[in-house]
C-alpha atoms as a PDB file:
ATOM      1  CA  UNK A   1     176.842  86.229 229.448  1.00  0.00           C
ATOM      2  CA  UNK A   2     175.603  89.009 231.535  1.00  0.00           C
ATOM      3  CA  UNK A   3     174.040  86.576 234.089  1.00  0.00           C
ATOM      4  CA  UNK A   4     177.308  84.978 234.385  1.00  0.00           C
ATOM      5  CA  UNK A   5     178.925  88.418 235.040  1.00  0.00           C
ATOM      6  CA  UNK A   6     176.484  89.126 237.318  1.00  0.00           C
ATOM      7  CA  UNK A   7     176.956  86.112 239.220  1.00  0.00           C
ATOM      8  CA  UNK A   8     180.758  86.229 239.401  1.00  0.00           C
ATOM      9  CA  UNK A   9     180.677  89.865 241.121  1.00  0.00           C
ATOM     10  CA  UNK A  10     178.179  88.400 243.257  1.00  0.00           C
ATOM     11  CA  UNK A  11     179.894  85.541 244.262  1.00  0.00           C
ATOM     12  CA  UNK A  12     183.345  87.455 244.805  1.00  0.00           C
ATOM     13  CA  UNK A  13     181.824  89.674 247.066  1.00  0.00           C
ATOM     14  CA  UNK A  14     179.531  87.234 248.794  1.00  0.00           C
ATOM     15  CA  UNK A  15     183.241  84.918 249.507  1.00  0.00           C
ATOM     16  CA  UNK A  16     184.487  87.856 250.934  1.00  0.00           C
ATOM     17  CA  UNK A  17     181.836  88.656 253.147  1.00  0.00           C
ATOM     18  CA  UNK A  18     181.256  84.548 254.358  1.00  0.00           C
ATOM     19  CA  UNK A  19     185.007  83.946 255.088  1.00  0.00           C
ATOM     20  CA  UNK A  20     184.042  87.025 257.880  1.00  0.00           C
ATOM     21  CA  UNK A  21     181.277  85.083 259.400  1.00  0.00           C
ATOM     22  CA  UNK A  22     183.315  82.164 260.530  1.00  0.00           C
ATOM     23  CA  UNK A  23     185.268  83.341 263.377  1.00  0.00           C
ATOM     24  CA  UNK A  24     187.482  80.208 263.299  1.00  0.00           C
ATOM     25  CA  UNK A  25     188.464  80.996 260.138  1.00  0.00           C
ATOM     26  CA  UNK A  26     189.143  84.658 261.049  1.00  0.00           C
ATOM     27  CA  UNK A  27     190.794  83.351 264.481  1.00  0.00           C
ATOM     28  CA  UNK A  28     193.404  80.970 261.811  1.00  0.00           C
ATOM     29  CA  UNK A  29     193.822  83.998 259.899  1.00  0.00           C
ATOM     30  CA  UNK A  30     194.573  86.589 262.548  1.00  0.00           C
ATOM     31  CA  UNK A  31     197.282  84.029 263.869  1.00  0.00           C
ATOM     32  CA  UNK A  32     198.896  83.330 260.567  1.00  0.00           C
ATOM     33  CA  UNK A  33     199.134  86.720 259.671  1.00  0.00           C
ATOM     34  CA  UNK A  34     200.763  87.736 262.940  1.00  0.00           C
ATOM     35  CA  UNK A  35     203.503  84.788 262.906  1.00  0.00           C
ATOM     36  CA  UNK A  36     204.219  86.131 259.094  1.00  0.00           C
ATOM     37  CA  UNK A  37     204.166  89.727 259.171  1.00  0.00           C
ATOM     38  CA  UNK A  38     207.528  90.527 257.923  1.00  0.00           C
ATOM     39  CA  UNK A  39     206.198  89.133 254.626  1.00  0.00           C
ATOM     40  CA  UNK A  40     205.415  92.505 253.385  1.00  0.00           C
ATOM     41  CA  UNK A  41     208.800  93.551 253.532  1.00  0.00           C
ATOM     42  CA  UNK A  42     210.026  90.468 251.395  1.00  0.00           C
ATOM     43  CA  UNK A  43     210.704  90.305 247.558  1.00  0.00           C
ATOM     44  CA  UNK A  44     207.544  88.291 246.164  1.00  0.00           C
ATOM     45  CA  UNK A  45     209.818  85.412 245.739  1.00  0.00           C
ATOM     46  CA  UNK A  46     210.831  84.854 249.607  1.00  0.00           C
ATOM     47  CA  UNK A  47     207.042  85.661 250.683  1.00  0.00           C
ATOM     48  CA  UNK A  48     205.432  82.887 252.623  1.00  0.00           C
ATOM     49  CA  UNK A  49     202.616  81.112 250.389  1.00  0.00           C
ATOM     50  CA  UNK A  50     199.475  81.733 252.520  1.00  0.00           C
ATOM     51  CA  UNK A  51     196.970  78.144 252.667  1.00  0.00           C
ATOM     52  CA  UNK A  52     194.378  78.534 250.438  1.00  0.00           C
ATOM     53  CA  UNK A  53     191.660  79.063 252.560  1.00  0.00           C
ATOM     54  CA  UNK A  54     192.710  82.795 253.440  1.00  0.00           C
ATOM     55  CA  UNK A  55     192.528  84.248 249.978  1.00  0.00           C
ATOM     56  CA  UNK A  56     189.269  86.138 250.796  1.00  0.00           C
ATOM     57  CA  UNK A  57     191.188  87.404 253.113  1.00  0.00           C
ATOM     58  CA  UNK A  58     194.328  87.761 251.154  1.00  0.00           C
ATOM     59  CA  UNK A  59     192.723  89.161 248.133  1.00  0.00           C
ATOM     60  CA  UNK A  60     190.554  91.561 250.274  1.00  0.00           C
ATOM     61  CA  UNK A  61     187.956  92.015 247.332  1.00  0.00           C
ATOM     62  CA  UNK A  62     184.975  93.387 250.196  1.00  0.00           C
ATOM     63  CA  UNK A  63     183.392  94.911 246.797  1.00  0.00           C
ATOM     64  CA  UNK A  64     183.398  92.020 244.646  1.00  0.00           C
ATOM     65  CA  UNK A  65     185.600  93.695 242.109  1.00  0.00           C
ATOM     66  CA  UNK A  66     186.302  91.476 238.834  1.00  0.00           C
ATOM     67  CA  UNK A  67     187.712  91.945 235.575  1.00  0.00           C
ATOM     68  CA  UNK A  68     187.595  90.750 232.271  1.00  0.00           C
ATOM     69  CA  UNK A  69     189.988  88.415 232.557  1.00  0.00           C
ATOM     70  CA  UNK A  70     187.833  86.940 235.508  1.00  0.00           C
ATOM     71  CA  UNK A  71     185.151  86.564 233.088  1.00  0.00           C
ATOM     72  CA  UNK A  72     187.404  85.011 230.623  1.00  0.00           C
ATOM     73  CA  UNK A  73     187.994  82.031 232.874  1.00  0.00           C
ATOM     74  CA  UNK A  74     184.428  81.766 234.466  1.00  0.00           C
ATOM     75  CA  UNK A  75     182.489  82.263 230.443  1.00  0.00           C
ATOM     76  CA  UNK A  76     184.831  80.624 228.243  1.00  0.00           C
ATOM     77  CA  UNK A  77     186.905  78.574 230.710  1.00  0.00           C
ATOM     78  CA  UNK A  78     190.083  79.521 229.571  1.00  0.00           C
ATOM     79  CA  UNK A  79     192.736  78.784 232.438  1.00  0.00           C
ATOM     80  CA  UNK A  80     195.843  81.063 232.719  1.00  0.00           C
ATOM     81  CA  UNK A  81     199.308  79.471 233.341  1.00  0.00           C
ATOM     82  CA  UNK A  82     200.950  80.162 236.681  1.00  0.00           C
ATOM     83  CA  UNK A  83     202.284  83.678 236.861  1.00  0.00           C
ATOM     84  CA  UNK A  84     200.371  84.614 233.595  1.00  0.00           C
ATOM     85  CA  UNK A  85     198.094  87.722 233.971  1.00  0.00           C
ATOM     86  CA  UNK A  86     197.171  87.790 230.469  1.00  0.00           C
ATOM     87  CA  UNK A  87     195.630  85.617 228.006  1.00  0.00           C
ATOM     88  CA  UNK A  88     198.207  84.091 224.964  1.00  0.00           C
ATOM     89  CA  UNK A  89     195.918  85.904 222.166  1.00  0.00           C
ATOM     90  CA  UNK A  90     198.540  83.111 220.286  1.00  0.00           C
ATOM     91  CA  UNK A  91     197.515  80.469 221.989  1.00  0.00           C
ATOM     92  CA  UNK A  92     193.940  80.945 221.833  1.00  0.00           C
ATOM     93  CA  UNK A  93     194.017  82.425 218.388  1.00  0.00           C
ATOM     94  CA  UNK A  94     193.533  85.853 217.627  1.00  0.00           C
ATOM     95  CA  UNK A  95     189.793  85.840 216.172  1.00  0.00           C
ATOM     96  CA  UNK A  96     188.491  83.981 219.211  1.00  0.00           C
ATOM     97  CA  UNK A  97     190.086  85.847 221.276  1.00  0.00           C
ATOM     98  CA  UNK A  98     188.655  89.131 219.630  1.00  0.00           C
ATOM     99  CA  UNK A  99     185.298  87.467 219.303  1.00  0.00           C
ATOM    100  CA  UNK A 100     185.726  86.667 223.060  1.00  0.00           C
ATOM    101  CA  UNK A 101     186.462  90.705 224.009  1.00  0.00           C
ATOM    102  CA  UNK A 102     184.112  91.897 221.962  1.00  0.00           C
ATOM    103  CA  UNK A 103     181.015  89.729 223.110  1.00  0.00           C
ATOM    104  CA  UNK A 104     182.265  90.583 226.707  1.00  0.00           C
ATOM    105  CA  UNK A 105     182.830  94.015 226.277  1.00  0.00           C
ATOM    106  CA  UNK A 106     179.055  94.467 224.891  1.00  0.00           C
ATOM    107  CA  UNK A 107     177.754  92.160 227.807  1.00  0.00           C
ATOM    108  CA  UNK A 108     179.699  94.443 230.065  1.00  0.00           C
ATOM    109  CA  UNK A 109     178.432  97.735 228.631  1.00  0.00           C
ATOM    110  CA  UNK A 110     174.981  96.513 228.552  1.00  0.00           C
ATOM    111  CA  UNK A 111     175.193  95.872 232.291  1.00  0.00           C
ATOM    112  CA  UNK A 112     176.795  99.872 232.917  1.00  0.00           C
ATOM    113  CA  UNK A 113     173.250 100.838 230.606  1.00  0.00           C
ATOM    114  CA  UNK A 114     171.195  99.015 232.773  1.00  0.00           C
ATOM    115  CA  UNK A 115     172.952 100.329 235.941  1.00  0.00           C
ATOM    116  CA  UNK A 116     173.678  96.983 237.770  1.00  0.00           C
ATOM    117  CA  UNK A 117     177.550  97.156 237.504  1.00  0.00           C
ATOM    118  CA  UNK A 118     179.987  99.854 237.815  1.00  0.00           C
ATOM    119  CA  UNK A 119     183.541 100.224 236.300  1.00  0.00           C
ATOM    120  CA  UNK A 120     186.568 101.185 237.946  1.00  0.00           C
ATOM    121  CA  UNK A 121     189.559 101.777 235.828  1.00  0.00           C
ATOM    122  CA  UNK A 122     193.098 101.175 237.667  1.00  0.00           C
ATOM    123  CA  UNK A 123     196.408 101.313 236.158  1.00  0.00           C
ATOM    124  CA  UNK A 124     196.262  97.286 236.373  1.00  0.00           C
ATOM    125  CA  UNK A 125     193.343  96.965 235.325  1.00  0.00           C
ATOM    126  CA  UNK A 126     189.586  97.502 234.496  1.00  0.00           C
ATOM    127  CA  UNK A 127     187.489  96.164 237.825  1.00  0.00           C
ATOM    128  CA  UNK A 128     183.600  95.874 237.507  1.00  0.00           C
ATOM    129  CA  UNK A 129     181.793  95.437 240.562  1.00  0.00           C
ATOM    130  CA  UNK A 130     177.930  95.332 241.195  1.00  0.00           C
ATOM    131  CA  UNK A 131     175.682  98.598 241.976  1.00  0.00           C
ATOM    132  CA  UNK A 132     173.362  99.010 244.779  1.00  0.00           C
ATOM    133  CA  UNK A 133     170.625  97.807 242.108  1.00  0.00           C
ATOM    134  CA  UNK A 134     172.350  95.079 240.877  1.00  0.00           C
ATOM    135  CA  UNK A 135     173.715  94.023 244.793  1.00  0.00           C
ATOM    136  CA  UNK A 136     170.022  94.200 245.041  1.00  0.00           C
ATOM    137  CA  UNK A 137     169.021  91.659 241.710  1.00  0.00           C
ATOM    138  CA  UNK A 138     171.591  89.491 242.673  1.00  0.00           C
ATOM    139  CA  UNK A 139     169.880  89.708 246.646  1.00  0.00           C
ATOM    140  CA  UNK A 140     166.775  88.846 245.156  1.00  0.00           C
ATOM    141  CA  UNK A 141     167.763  85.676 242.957  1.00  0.00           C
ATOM    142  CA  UNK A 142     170.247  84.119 245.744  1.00  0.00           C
ATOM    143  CA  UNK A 143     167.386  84.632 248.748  1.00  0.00           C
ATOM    144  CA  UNK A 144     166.893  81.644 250.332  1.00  0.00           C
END
């Protein structure tokens, strides 16, 4: 489980930091961001659905933040419904769902021990992102 934590901050941050490397892309986003500006100043319902491939730049996650729910989905593939933050601890059952934190919560503080991620608490939500040892690791395994 750690490895797949691992990977998923690396991965965030490494989508982040691609999507900036194709000026096209950047060029697309720059445009449709201009033409829908005023979307900041509409309710969430009336705001414009951005395409899909400007969520890097959407999201804006340049430190490869993720949380546990993140690891939820990517570990034990559990999808969310749309507009759910939150796992159904009904749904899934409460004991898995316990088993699930607690496995991931020891994986996580394992990581913080070993000084390769970091934890930022938010009034969200936890975030976890990589340290400068574990941006290094993660370097190391992905050079190609």
């Amino acid at each position: 489980m750690q490895k797949v934590i691992l990977e998923l901050a690396w991965e965030e941050r490494k989508k982040y930091y691609d999507s900036r490397k194709d000026e096209k892309l950047v060029e697309r986003w720059r445009q449709w961001d201009n033409d829908n500006f005023k979307r900041y100043l509409l309710p969430d319902s009336e705001k414009p659905i951005p395409p899909t491939e400007f969520k890097p730049f959407i999201e804006d996650n340049w430190i490869g933040y993720v949380s546990i729910t993140d690891i939820f989905v990517k570990y034990y593939h559990w999808t969310l419904r749309r507009g759910q933050k939150k796992f159904s601890r009904i749904e899934i059952g409460i004991t898995p769902y316990m088993a699930a934190y607690v496995a991931v919560s020891k994986a996580l503080t394992r990581l913080q021990d070993r000084k390769l991620i970091c934890f930022l608490s938010g009034w969200k939500r936890a975030r976890y992102y990589l340290t400068s040892e574990g941006y290094d690791l993660m370097a190391k395994k992905n050079a190609v």
